[in-house]
PDB file of N, CA and C in Angstrom:
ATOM      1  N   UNK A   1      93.239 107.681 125.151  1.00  0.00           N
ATOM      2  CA  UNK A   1      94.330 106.770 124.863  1.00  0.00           C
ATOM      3  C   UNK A   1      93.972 105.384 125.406  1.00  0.00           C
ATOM      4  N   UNK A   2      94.238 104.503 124.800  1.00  0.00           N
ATOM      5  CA  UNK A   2      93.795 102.747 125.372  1.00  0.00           C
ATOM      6  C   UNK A   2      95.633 102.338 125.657  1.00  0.00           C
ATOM      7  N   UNK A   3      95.419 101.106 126.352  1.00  0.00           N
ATOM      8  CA  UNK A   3      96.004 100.243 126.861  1.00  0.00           C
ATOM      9  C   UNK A   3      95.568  99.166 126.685  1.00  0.00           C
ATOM     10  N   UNK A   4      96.402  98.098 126.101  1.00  0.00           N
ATOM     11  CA  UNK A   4      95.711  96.867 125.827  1.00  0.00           C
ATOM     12  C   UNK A   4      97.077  95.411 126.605  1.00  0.00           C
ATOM     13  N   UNK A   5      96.584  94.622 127.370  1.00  0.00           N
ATOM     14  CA  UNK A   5      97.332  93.821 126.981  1.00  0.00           C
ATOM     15  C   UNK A   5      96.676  92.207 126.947  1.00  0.00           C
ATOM     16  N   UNK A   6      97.187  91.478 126.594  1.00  0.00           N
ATOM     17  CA  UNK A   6      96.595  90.483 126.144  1.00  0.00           C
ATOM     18  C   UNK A   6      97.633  89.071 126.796  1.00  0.00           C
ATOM     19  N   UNK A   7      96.739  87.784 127.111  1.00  0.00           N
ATOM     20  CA  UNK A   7      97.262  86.620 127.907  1.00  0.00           C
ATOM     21  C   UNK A   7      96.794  85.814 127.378  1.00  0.00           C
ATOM     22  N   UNK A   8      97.839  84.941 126.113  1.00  0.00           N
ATOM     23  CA  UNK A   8      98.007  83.875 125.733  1.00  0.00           C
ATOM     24  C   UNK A   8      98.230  82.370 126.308  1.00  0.00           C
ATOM     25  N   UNK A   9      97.472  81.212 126.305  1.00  0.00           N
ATOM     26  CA  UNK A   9      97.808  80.084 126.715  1.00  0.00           C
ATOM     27  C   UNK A   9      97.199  79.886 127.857  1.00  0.00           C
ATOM     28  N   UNK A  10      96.756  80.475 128.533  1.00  0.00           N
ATOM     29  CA  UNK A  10      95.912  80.338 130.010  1.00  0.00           C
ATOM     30  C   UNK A  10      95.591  79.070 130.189  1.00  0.00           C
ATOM     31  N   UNK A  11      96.169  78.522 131.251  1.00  0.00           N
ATOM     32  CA  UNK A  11      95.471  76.966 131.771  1.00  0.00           C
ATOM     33  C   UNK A  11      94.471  77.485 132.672  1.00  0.00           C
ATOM     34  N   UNK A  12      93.296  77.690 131.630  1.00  0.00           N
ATOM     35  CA  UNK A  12      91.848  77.814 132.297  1.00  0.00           C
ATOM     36  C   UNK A  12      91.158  77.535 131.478  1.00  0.00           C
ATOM     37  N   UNK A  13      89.909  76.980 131.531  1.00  0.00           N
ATOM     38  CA  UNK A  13      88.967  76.781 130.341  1.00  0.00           C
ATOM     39  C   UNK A  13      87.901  77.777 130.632  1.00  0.00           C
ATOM     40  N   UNK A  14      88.154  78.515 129.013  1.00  0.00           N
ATOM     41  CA  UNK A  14      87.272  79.836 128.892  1.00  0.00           C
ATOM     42  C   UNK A  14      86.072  80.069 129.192  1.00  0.00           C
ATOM     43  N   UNK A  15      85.366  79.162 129.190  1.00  0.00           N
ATOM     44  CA  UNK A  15      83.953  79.353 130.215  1.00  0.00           C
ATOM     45  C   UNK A  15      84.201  79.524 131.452  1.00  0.00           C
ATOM     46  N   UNK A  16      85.473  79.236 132.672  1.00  0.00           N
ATOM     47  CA  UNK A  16      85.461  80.212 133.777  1.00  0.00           C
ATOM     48  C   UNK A  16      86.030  80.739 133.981  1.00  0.00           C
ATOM     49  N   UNK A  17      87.030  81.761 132.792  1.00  0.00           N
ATOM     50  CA  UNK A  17      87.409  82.574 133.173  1.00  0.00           C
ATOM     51  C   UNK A  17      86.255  83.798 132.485  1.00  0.00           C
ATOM     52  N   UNK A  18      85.323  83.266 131.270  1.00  0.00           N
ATOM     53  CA  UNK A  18      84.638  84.558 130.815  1.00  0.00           C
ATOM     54  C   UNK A  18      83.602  84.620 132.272  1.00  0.00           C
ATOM     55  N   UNK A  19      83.483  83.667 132.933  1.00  0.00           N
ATOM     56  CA  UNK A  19      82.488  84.077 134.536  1.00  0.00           C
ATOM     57  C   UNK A  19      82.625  85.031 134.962  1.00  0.00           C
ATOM     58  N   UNK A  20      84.669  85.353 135.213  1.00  0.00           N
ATOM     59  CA  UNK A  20      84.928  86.309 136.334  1.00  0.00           C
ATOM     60  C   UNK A  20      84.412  87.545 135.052  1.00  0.00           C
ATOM     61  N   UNK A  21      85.393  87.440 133.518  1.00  0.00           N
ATOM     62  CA  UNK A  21      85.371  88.987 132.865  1.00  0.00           C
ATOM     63  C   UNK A  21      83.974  89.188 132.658  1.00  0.00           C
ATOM     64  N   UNK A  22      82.901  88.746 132.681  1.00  0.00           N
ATOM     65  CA  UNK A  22      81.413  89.367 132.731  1.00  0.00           C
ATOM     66  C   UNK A  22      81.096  90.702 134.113  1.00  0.00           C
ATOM     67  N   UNK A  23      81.590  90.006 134.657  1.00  0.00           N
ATOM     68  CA  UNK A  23      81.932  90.827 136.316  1.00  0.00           C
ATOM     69  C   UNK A  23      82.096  91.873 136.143  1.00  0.00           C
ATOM     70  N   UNK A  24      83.536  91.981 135.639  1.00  0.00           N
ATOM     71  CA  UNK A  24      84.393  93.445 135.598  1.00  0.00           C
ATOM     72  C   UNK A  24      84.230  94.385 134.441  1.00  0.00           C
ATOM     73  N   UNK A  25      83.556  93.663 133.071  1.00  0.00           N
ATOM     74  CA  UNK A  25      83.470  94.309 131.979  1.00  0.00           C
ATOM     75  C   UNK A  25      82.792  95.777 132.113  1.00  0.00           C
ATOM     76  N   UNK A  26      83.253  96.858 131.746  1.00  0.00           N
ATOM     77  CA  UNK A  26      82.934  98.196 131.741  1.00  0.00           C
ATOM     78  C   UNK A  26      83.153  98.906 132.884  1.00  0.00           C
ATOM     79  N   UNK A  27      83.485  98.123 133.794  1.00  0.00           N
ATOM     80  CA  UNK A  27      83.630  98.957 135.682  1.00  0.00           C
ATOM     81  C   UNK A  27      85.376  99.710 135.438  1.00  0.00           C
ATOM     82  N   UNK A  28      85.418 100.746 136.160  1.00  0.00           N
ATOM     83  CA  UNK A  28      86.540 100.955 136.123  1.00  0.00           C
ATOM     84  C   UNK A  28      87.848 100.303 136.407  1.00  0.00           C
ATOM     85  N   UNK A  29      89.068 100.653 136.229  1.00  0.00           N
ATOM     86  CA  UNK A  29      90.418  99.404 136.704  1.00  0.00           C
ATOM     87  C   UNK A  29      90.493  99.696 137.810  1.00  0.00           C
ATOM     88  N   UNK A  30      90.334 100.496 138.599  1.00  0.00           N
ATOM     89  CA  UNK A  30      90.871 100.322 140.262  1.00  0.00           C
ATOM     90  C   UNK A  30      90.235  99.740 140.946  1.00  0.00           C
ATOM     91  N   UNK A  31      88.308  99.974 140.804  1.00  0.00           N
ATOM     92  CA  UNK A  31      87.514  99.016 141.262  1.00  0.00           C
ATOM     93  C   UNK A  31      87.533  97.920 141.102  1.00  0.00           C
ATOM     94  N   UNK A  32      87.697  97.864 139.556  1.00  0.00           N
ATOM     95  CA  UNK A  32      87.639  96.293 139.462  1.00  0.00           C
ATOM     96  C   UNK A  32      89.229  95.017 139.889  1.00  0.00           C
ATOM     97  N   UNK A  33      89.960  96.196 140.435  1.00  0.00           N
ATOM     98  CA  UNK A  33      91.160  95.326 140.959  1.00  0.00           C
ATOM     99  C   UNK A  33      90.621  94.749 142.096  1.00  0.00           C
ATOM    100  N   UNK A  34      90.007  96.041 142.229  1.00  0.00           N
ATOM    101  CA  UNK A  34      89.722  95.541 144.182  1.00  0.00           C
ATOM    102  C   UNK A  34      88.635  94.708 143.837  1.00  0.00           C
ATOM    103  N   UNK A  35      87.947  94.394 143.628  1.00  0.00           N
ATOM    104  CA  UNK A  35      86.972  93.133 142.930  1.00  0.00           C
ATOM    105  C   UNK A  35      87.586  91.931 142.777  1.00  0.00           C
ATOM    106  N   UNK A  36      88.170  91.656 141.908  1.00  0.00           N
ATOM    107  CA  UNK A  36      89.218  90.804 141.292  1.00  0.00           C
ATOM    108  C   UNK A  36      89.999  89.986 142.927  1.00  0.00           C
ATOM    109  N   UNK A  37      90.682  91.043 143.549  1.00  0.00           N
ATOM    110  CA  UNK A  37      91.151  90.644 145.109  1.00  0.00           C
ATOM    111  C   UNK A  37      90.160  89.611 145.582  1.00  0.00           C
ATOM    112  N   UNK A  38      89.317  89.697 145.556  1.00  0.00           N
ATOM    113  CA  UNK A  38      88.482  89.295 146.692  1.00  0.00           C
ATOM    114  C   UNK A  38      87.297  87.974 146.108  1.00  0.00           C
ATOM    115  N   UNK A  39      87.069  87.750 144.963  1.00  0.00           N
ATOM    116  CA  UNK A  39      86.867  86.969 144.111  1.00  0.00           C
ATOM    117  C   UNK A  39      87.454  85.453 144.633  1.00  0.00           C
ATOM    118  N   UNK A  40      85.972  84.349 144.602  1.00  0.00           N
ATOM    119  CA  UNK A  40      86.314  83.324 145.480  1.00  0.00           C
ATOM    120  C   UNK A  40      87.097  82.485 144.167  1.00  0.00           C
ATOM    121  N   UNK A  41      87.119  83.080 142.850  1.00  0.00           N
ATOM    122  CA  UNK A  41      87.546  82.251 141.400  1.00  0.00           C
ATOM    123  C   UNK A  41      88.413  82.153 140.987  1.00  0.00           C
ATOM    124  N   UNK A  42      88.811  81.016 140.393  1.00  0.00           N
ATOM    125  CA  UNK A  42      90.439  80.959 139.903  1.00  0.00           C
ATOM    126  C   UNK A  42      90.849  81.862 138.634  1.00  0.00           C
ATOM    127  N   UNK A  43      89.661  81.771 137.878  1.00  0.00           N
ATOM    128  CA  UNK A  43      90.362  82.902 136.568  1.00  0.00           C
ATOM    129  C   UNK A  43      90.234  84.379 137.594  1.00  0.00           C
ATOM    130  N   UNK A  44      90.033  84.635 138.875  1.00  0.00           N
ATOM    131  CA  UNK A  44      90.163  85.970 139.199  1.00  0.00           C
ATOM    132  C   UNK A  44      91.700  86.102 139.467  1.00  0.00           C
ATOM    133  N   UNK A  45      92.512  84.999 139.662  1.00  0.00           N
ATOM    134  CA  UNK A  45      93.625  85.345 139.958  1.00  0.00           C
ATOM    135  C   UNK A  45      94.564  85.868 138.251  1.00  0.00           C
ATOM    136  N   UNK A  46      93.882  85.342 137.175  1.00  0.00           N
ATOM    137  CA  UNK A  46      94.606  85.355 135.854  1.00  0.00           C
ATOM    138  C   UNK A  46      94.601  86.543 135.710  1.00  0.00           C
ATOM    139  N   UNK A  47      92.738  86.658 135.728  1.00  0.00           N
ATOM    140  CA  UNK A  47      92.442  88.472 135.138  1.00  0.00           C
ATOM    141  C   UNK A  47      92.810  89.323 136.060  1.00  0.00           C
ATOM    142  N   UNK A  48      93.340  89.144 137.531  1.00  0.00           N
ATOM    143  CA  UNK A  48      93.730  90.271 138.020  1.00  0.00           C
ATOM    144  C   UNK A  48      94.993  90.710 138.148  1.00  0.00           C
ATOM    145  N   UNK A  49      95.883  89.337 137.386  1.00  0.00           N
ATOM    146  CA  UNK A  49      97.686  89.871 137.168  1.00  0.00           C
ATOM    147  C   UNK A  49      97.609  90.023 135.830  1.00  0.00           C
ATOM    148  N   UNK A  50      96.680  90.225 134.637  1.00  0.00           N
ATOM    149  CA  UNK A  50      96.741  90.925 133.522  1.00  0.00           C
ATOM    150  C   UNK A  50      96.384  92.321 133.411  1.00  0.00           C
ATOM    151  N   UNK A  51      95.027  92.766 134.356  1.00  0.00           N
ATOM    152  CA  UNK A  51      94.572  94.096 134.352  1.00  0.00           C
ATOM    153  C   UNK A  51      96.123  94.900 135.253  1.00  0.00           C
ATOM    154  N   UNK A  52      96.430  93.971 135.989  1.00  0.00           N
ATOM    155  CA  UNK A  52      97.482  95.022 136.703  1.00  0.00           C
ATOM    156  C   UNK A  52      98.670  95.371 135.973  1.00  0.00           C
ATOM    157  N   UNK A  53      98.901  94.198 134.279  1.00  0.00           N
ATOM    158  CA  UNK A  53      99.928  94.574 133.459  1.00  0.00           C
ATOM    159  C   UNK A  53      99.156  95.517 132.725  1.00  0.00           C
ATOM    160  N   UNK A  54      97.916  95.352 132.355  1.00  0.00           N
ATOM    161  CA  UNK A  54      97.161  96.497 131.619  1.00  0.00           C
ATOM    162  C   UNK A  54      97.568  97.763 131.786  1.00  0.00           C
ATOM    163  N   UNK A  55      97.301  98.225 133.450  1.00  0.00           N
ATOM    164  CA  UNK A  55      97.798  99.496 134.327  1.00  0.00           C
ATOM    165  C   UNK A  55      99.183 100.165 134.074  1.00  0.00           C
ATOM    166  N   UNK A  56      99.834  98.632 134.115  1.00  0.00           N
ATOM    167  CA  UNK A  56     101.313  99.345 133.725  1.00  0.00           C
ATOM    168  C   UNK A  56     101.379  99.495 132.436  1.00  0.00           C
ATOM    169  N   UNK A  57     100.843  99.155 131.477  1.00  0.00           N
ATOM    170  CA  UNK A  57     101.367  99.431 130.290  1.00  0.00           C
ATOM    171  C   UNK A  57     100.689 101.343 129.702  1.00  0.00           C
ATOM    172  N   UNK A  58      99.733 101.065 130.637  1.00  0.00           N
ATOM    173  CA  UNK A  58      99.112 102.780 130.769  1.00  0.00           C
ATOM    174  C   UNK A  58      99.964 103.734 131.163  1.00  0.00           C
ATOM    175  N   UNK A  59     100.927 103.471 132.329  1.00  0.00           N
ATOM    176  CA  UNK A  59     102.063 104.140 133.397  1.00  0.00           C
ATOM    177  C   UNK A  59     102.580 104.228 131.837  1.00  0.00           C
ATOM    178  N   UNK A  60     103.503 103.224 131.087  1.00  0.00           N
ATOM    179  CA  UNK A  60     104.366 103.171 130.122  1.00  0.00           C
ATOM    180  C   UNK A  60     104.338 104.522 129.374  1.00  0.00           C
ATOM    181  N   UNK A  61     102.492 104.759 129.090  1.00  0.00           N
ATOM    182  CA  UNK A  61     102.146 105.244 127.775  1.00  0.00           C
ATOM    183  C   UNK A  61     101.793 106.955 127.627  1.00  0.00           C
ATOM    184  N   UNK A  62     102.213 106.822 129.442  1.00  0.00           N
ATOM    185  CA  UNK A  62     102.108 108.326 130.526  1.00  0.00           C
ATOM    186  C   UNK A  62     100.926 108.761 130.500  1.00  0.00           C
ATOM    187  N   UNK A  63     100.221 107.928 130.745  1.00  0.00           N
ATOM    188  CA  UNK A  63      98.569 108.540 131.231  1.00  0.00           C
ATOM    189  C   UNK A  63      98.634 109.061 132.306  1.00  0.00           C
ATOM    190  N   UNK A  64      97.647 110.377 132.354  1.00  0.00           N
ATOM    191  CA  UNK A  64      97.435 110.774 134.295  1.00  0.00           C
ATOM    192  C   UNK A  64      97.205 110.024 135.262  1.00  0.00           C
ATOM    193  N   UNK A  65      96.376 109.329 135.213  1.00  0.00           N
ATOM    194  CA  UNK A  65      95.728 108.391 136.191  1.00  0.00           C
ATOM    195  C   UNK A  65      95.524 107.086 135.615  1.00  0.00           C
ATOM    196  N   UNK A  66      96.363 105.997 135.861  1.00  0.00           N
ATOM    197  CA  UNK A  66      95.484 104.733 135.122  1.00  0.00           C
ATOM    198  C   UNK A  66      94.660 104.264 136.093  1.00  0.00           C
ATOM    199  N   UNK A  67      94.386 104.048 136.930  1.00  0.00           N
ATOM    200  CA  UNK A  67      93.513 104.037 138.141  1.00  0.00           C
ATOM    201  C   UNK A  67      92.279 104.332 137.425  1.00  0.00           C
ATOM    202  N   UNK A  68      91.996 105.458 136.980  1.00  0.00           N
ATOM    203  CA  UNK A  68      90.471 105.955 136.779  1.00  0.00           C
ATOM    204  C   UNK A  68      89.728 105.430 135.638  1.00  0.00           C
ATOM    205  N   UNK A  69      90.868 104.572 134.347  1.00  0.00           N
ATOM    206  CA  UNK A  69      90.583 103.940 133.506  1.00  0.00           C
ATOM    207  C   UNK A  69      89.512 103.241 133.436  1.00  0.00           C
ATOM    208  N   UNK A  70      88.574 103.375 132.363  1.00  0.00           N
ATOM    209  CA  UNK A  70      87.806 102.261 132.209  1.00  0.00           C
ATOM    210  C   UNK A  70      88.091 101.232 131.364  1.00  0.00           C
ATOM    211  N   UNK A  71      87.610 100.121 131.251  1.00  0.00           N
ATOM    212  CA  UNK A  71      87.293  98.669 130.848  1.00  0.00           C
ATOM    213  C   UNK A  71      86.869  98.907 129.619  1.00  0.00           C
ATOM    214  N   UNK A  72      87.283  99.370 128.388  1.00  0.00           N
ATOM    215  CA  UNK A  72      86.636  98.934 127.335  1.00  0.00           C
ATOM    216  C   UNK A  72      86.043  97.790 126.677  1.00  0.00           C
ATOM    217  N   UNK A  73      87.189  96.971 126.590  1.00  0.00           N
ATOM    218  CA  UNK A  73      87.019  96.034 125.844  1.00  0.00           C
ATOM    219  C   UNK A  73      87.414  94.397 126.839  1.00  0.00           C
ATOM    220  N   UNK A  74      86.934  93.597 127.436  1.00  0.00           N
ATOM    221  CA  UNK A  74      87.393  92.549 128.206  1.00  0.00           C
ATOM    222  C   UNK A  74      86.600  91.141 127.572  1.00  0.00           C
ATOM    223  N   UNK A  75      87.324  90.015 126.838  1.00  0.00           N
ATOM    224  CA  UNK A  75      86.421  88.875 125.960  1.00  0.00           C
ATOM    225  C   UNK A  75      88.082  87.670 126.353  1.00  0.00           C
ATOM    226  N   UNK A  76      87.536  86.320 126.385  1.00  0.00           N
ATOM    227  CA  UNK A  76      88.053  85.511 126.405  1.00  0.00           C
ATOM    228  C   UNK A  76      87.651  84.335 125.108  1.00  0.00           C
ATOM    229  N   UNK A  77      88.881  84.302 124.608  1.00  0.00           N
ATOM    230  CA  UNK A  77      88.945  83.567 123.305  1.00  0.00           C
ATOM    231  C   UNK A  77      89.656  82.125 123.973  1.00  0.00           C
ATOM    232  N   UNK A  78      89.091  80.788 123.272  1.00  0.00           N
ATOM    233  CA  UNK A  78      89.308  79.550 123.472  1.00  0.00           C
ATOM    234  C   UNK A  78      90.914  79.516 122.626  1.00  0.00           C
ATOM    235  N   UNK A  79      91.954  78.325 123.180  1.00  0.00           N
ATOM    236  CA  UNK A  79      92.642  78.533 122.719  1.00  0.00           C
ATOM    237  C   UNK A  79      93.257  77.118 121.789  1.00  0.00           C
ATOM    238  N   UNK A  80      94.913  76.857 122.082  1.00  0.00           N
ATOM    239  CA  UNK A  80      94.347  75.161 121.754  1.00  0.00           C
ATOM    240  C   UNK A  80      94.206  74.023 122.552  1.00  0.00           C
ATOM    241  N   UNK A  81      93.626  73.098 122.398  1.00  0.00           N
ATOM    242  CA  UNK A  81      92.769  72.113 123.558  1.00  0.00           C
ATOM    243  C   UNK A  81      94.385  70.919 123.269  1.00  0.00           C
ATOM    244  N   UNK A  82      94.644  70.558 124.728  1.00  0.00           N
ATOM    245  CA  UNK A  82      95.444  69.667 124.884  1.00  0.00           C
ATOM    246  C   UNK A  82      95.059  68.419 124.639  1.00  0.00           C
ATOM    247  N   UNK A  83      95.254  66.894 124.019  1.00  0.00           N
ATOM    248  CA  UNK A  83      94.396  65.820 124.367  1.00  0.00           C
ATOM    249  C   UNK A  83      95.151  65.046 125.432  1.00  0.00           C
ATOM    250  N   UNK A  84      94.923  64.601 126.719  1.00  0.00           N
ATOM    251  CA  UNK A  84      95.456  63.617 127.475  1.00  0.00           C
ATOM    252  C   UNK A  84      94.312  62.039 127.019  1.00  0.00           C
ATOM    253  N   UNK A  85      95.255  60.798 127.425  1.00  0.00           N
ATOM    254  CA  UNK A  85      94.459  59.570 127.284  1.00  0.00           C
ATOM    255  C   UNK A  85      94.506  59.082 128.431  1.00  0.00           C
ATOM    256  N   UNK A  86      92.866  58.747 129.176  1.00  0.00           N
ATOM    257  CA  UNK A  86      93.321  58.176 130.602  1.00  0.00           C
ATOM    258  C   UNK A  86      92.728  56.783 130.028  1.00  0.00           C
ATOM    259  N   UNK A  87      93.332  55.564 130.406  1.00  0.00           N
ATOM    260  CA  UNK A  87      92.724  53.904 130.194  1.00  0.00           C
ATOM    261  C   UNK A  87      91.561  53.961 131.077  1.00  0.00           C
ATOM    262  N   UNK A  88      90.991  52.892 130.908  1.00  0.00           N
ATOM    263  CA  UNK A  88      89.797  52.709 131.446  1.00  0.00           C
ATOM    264  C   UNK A  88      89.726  51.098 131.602  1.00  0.00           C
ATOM    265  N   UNK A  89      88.328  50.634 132.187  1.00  0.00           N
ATOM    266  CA  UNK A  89      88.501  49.201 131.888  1.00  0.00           C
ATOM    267  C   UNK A  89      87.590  48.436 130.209  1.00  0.00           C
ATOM    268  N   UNK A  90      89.000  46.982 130.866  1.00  0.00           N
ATOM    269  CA  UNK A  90      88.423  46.491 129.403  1.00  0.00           C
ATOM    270  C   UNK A  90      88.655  47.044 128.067  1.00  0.00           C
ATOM    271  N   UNK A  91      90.284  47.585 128.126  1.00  0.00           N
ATOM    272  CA  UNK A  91      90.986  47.826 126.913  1.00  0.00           C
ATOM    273  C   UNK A  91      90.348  49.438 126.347  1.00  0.00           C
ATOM    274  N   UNK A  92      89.461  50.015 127.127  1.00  0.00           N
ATOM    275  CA  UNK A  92      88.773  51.008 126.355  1.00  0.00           C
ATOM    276  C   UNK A  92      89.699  52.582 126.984  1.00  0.00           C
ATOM    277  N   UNK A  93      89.543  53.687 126.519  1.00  0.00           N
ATOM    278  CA  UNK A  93      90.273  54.711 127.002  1.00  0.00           C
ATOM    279  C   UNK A  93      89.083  55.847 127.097  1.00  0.00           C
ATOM    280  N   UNK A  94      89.463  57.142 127.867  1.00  0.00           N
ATOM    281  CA  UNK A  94      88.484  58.127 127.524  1.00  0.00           C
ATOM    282  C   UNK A  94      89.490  59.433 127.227  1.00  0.00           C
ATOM    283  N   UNK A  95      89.045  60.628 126.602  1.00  0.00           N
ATOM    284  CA  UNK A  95      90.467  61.277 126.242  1.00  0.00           C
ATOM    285  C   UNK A  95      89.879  61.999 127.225  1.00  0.00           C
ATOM    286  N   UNK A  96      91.076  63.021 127.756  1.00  0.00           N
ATOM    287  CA  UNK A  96      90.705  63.843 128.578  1.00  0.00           C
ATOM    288  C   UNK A  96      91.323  65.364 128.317  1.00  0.00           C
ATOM    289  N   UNK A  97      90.331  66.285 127.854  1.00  0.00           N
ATOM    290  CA  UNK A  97      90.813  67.634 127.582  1.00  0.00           C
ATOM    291  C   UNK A  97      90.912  68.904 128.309  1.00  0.00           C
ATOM    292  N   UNK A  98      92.093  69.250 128.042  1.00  0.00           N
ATOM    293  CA  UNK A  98      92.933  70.109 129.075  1.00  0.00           C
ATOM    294  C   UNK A  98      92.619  71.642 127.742  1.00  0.00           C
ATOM    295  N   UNK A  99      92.113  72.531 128.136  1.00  0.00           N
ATOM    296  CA  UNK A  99      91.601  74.085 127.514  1.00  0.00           C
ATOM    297  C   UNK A  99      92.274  74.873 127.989  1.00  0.00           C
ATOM    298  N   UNK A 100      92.553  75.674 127.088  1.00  0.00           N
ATOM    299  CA  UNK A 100      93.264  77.005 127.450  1.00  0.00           C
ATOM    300  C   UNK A 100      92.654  78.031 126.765  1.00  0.00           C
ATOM    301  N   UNK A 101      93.103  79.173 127.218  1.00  0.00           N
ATOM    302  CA  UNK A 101      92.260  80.540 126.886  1.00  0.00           C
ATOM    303  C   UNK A 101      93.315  81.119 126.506  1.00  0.00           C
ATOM    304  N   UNK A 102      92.639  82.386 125.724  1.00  0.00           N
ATOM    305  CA  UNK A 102      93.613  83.400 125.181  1.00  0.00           C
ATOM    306  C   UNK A 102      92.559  84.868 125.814  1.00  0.00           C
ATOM    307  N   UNK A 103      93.349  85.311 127.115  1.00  0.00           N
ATOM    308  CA  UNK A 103      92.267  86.312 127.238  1.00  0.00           C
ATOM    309  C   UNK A 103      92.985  87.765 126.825  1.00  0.00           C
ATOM    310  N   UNK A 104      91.988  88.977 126.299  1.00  0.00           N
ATOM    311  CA  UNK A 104      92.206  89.763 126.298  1.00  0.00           C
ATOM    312  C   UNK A 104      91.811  90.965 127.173  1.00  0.00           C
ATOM    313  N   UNK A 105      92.642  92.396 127.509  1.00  0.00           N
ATOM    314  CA  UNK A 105      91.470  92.977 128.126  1.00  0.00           C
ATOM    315  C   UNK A 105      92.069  94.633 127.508  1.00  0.00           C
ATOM    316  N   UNK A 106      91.329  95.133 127.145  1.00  0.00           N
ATOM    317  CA  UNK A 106      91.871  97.178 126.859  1.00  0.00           C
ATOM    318  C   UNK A 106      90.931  97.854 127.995  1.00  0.00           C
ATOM    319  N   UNK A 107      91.816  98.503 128.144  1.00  0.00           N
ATOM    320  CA  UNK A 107      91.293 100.041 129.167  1.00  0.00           C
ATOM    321  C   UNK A 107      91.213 101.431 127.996  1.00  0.00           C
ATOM    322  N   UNK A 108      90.261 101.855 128.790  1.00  0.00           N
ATOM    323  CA  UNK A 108      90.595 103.711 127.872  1.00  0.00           C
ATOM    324  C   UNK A 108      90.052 104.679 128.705  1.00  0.00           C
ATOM    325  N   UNK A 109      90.115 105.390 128.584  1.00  0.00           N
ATOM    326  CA  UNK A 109      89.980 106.809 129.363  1.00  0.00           C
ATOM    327  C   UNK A 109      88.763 106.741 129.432  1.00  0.00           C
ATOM    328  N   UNK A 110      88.590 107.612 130.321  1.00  0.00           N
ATOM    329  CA  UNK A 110      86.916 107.972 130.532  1.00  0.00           C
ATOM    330  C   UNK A 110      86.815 109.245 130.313  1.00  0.00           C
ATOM    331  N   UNK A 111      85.532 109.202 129.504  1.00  0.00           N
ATOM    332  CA  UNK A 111      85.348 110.865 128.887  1.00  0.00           C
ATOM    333  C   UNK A 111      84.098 111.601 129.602  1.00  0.00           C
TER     334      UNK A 111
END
């Protein structure tokens, strides 16, 4: 049985949050919580209050153990790019872009 849940809009830009999910991809969910904890990175704080909705949505779906779950599937998709305008000198501007992610992550049993 899988568990999937998925985190839209992330104020992170997807190159560091796919840093941390390279990490955790395929390790089990309990390890990789405790991983995630201790992680000096800011997308570790994103991916580790999504895997822990992951977990619950496993509890939901009455699995034995979501704990023992593995990591199937964990990928971070770009999402849409904000434009800010900061001035500069001499009438000129530079834009400045603000990224967001759309991350996903599924668990499934281990066979």
């Amino acid at each position: 049985m899988e568990s999937k849940a998925i985190l839209r809009y992330a104020r992170i830009t997807p190159r560091k949050a796919r840093k941390v999910m390279d990490l955790i991809r395929g390790k089990s969910a309990g390890d990789s919580l405790v991983f995630l904890r201790f992680m000096p990175y800011r997308g570790a704080r994103f991916i580790e209050k999504l895997l822990k909705s992951a977990l619950s949505n496993a509890e939901q779906k009455k699995v034995v153990n979501p704990e023992e779950m593995k990591i199937k599937a964990a990928f971070v998709d770009q999402g849409p790019v904000m434009k800010r305008v900061e001035p500069r000198a001499m009438g000129r501007a530079n834009v400045i872009r603000k990224r967001t992610s759309h991350i996903t992550l599924v668990l499934s049993e281990e066979d």
